[in-house]
N, C-alpha and C. Protein backbone atom coordinates (compact mmCIF):
# COMPACT_ATOMS: atom_id res chain seq x y z
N UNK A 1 0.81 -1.20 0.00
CA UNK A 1 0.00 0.00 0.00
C UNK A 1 0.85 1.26 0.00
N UNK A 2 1.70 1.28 0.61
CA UNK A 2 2.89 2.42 0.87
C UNK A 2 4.09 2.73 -0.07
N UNK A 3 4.12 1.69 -0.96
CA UNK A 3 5.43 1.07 -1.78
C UNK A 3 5.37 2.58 -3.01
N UNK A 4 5.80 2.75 -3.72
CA UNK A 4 6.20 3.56 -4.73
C UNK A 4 5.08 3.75 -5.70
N UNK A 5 4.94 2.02 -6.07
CA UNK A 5 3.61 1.64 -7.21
C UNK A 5 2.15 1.40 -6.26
N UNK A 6 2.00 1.26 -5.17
CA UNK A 6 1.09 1.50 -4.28
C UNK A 6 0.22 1.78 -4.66
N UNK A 7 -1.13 0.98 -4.87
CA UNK A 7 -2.53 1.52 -5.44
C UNK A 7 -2.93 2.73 -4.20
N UNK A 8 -3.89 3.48 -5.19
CA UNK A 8 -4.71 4.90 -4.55
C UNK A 8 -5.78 4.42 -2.97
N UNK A 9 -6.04 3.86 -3.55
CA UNK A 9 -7.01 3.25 -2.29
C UNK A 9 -7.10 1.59 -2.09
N UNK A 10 -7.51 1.28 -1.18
CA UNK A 10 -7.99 -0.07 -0.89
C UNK A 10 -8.33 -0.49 -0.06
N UNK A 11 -9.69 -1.45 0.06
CA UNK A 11 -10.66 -1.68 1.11
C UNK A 11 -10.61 -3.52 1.34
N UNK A 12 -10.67 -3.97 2.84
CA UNK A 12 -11.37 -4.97 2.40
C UNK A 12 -12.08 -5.26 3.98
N UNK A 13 -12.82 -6.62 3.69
CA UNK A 13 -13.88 -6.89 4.98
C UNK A 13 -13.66 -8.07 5.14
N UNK A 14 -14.34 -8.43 6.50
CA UNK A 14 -14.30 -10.35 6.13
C UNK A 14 -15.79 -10.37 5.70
N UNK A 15 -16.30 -11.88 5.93
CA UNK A 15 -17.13 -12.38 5.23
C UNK A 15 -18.37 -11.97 5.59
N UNK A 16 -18.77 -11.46 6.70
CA UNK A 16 -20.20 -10.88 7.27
C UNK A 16 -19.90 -8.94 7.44
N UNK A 17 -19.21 -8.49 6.89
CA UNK A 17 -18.41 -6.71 7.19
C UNK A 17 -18.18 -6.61 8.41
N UNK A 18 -18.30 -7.21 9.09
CA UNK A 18 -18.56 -6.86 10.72
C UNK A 18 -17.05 -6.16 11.34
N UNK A 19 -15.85 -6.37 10.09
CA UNK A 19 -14.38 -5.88 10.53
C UNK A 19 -14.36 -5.51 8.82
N UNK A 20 -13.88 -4.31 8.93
CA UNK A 20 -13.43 -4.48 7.70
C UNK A 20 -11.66 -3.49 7.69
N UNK A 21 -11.35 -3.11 7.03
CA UNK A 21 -10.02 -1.95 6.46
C UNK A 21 -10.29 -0.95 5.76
N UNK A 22 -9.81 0.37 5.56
CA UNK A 22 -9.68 1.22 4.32
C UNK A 22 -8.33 2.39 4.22
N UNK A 23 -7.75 1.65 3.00
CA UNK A 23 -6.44 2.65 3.52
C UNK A 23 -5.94 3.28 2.19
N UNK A 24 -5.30 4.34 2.08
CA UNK A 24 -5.04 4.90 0.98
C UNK A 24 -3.52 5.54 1.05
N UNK A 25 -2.99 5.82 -0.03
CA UNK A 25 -1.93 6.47 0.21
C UNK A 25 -1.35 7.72 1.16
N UNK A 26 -0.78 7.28 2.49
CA UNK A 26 -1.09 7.88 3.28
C UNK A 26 -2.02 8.58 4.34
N UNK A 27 -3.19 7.59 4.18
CA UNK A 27 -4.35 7.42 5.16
C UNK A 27 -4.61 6.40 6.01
N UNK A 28 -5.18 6.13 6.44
CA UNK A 28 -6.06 5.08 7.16
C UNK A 28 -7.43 4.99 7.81
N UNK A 29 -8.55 5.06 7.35
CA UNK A 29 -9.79 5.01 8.29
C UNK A 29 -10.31 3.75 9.34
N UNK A 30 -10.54 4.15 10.07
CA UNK A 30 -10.95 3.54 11.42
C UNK A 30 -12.67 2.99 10.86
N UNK A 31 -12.10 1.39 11.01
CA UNK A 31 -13.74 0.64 11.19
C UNK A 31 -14.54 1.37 11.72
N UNK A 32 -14.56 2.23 12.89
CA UNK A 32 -15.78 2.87 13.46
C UNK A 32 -15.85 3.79 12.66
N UNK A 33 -15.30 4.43 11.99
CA UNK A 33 -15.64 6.03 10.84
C UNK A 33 -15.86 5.87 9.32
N UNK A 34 -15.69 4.07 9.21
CA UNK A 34 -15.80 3.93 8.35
C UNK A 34 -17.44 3.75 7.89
N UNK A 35 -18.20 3.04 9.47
CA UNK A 35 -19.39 2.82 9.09
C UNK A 35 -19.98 4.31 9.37
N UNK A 36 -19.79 5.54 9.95
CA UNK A 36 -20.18 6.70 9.39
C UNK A 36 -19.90 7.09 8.33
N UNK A 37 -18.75 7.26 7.31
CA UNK A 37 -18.96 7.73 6.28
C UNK A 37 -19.59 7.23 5.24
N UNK A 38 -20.15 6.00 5.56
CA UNK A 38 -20.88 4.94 4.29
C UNK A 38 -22.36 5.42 4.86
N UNK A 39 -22.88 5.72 6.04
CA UNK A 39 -23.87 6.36 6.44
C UNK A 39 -24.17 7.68 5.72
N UNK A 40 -23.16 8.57 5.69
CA UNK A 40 -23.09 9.73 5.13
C UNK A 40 -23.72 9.85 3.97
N UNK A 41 -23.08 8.73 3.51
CA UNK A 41 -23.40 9.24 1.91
C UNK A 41 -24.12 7.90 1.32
N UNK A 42 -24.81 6.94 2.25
CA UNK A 42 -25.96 6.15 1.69
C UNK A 42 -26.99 6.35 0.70
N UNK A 43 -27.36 7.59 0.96
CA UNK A 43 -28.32 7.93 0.17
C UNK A 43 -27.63 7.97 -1.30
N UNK A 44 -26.74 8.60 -1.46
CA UNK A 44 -25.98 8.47 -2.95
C UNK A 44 -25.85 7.50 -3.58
N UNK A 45 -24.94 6.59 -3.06
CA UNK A 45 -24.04 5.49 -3.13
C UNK A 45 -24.62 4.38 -3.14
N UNK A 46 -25.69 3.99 -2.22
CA UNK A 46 -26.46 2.53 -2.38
C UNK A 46 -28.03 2.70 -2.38
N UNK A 47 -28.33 2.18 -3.79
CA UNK A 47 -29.39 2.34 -4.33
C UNK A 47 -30.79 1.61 -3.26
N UNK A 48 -30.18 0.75 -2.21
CA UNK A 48 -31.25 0.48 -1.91
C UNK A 48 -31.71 1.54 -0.95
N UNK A 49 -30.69 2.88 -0.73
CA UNK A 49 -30.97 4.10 0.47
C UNK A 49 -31.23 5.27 -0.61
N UNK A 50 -31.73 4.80 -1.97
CA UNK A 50 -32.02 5.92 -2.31
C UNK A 50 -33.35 6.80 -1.87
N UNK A 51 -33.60 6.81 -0.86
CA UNK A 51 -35.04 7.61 -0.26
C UNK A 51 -34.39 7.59 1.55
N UNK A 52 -33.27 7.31 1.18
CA UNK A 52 -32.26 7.92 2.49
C UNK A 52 -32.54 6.26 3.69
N UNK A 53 -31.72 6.56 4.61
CA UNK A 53 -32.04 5.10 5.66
C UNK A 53 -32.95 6.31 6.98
N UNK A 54 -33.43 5.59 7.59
CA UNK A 54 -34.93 5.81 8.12
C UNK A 54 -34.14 6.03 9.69
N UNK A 55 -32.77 5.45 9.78
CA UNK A 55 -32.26 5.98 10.96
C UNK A 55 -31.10 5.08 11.14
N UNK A 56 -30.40 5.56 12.59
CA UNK A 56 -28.75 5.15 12.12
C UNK A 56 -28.78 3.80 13.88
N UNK A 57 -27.85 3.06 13.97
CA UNK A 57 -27.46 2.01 15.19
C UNK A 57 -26.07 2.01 15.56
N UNK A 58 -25.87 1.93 16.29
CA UNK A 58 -24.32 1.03 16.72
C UNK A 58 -24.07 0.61 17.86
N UNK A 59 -23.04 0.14 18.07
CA UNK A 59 -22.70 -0.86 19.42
C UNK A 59 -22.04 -0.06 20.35
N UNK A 60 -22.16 -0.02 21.29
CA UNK A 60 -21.67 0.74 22.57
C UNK A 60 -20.12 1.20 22.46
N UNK A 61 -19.75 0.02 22.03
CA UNK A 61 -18.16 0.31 21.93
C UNK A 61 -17.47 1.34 20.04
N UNK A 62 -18.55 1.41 19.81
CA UNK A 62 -18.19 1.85 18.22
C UNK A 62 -17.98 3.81 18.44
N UNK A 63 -16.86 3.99 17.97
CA UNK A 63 -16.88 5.46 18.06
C UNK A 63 -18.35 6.38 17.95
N UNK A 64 -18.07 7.38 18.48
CA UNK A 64 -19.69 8.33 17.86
C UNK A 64 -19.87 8.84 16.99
N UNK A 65 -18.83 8.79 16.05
CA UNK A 65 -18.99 9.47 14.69
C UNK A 65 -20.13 9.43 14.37
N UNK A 66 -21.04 7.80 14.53
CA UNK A 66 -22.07 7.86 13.33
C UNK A 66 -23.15 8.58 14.11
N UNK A 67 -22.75 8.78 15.54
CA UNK A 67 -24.05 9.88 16.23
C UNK A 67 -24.24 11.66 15.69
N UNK A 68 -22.98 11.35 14.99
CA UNK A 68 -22.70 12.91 14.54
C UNK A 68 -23.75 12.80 13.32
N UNK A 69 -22.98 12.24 12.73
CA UNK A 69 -24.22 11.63 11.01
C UNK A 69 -25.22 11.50 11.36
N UNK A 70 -26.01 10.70 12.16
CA UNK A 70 -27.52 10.97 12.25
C UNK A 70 -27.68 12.53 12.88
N UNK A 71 -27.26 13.18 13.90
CA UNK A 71 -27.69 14.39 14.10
C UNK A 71 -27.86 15.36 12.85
N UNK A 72 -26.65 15.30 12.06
CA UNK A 72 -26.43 16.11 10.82
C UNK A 72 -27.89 15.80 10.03
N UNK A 73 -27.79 14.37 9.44
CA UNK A 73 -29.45 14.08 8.95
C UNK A 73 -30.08 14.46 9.29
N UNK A 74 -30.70 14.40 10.35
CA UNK A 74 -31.85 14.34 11.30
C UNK A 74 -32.33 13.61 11.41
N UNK A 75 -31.54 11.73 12.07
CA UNK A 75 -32.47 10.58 11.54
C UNK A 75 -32.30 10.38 13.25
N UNK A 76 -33.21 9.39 13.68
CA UNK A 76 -33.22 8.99 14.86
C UNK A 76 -32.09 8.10 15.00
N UNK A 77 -31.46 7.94 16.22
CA UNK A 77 -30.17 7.24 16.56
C UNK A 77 -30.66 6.18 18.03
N UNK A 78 -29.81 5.20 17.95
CA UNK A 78 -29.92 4.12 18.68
C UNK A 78 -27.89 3.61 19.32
N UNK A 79 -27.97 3.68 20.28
CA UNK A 79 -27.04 2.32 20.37
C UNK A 79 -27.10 1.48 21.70
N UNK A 80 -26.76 0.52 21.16
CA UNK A 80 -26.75 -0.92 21.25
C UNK A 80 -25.96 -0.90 22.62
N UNK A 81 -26.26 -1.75 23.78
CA UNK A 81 -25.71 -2.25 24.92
C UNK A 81 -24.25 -3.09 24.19
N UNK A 82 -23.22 -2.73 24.41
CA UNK A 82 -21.92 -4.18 24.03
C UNK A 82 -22.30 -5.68 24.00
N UNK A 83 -23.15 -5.87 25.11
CA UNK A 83 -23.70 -7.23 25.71
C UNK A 83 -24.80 -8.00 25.08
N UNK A 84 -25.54 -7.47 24.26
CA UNK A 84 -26.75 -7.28 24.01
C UNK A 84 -26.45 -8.43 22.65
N UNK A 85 -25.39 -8.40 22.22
CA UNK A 85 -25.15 -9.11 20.91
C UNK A 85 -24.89 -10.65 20.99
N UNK A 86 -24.34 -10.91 22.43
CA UNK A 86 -24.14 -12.05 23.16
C UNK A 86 -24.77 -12.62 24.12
N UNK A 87 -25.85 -13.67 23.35
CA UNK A 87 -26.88 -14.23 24.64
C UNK A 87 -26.40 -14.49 25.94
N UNK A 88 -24.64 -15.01 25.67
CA UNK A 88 -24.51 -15.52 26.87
C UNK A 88 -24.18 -14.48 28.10
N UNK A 89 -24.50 -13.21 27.86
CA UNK A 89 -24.02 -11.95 28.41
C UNK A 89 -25.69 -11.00 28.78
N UNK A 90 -26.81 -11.73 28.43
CA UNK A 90 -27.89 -10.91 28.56
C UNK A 90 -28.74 -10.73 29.93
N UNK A 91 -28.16 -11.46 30.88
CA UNK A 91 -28.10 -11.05 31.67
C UNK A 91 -27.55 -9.16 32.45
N UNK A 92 -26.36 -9.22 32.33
CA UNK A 92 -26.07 -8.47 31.83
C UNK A 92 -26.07 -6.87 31.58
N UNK A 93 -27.37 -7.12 30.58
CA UNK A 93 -27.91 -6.00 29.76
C UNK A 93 -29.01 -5.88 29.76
N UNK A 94 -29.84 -6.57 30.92
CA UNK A 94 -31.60 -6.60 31.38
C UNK A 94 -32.14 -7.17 30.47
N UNK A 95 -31.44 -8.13 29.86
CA UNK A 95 -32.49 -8.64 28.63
C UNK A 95 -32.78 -10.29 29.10
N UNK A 96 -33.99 -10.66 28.71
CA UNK A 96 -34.43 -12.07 29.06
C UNK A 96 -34.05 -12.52 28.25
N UNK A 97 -33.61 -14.06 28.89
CA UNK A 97 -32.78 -15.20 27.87
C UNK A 97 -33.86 -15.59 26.51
């Protein structure tokens, strides 16, 4: 990525996005800013948000960027207990098994 001939950009994820990369010549974005800026610009970019997404989520531990992006929208915002994703933790997070 850094080398001389070094492509401009490049992304990748594993098999469910749940981790992904994005790095460019002399950049790097952070998994958590990454799922805000794909928020950002949903409506553009993926045809199934062409009438915009109806509101934004994330996990406790995920930066707030994307709380910034929904405020900017004006979409309703949610996040997620850390625990909440792991039955064996729902205790927990007041949630019944």
């Amino acid at each position: 990525m850094y080398g001389d001939n070094g492509p401009d950009f490049g992304a990748a994820s594993d098999g469910d996005g749940d981790r992904n990369m994005i790095l460019g010549k002399g950049f790097f974005i952070t998994p958590s800013d990454s799922v805000a800026i794909i928020a950002a610009n949903a409506q553009k970019a993926i045809p199934y948000f062409q009438n915009g997404p109806k509101g934004l989520a994330r996990s406790m531990p995920t930066s707030g960027a994307l709380d910034r992006v929904a405020e900017k929208l004006g979409l309703p915002f949610f996040e997620n207990d850390k625990f909440s994703e792991n039955p064996n933790y729902s205790s927990q997070c007041g949630q019944s098994a």
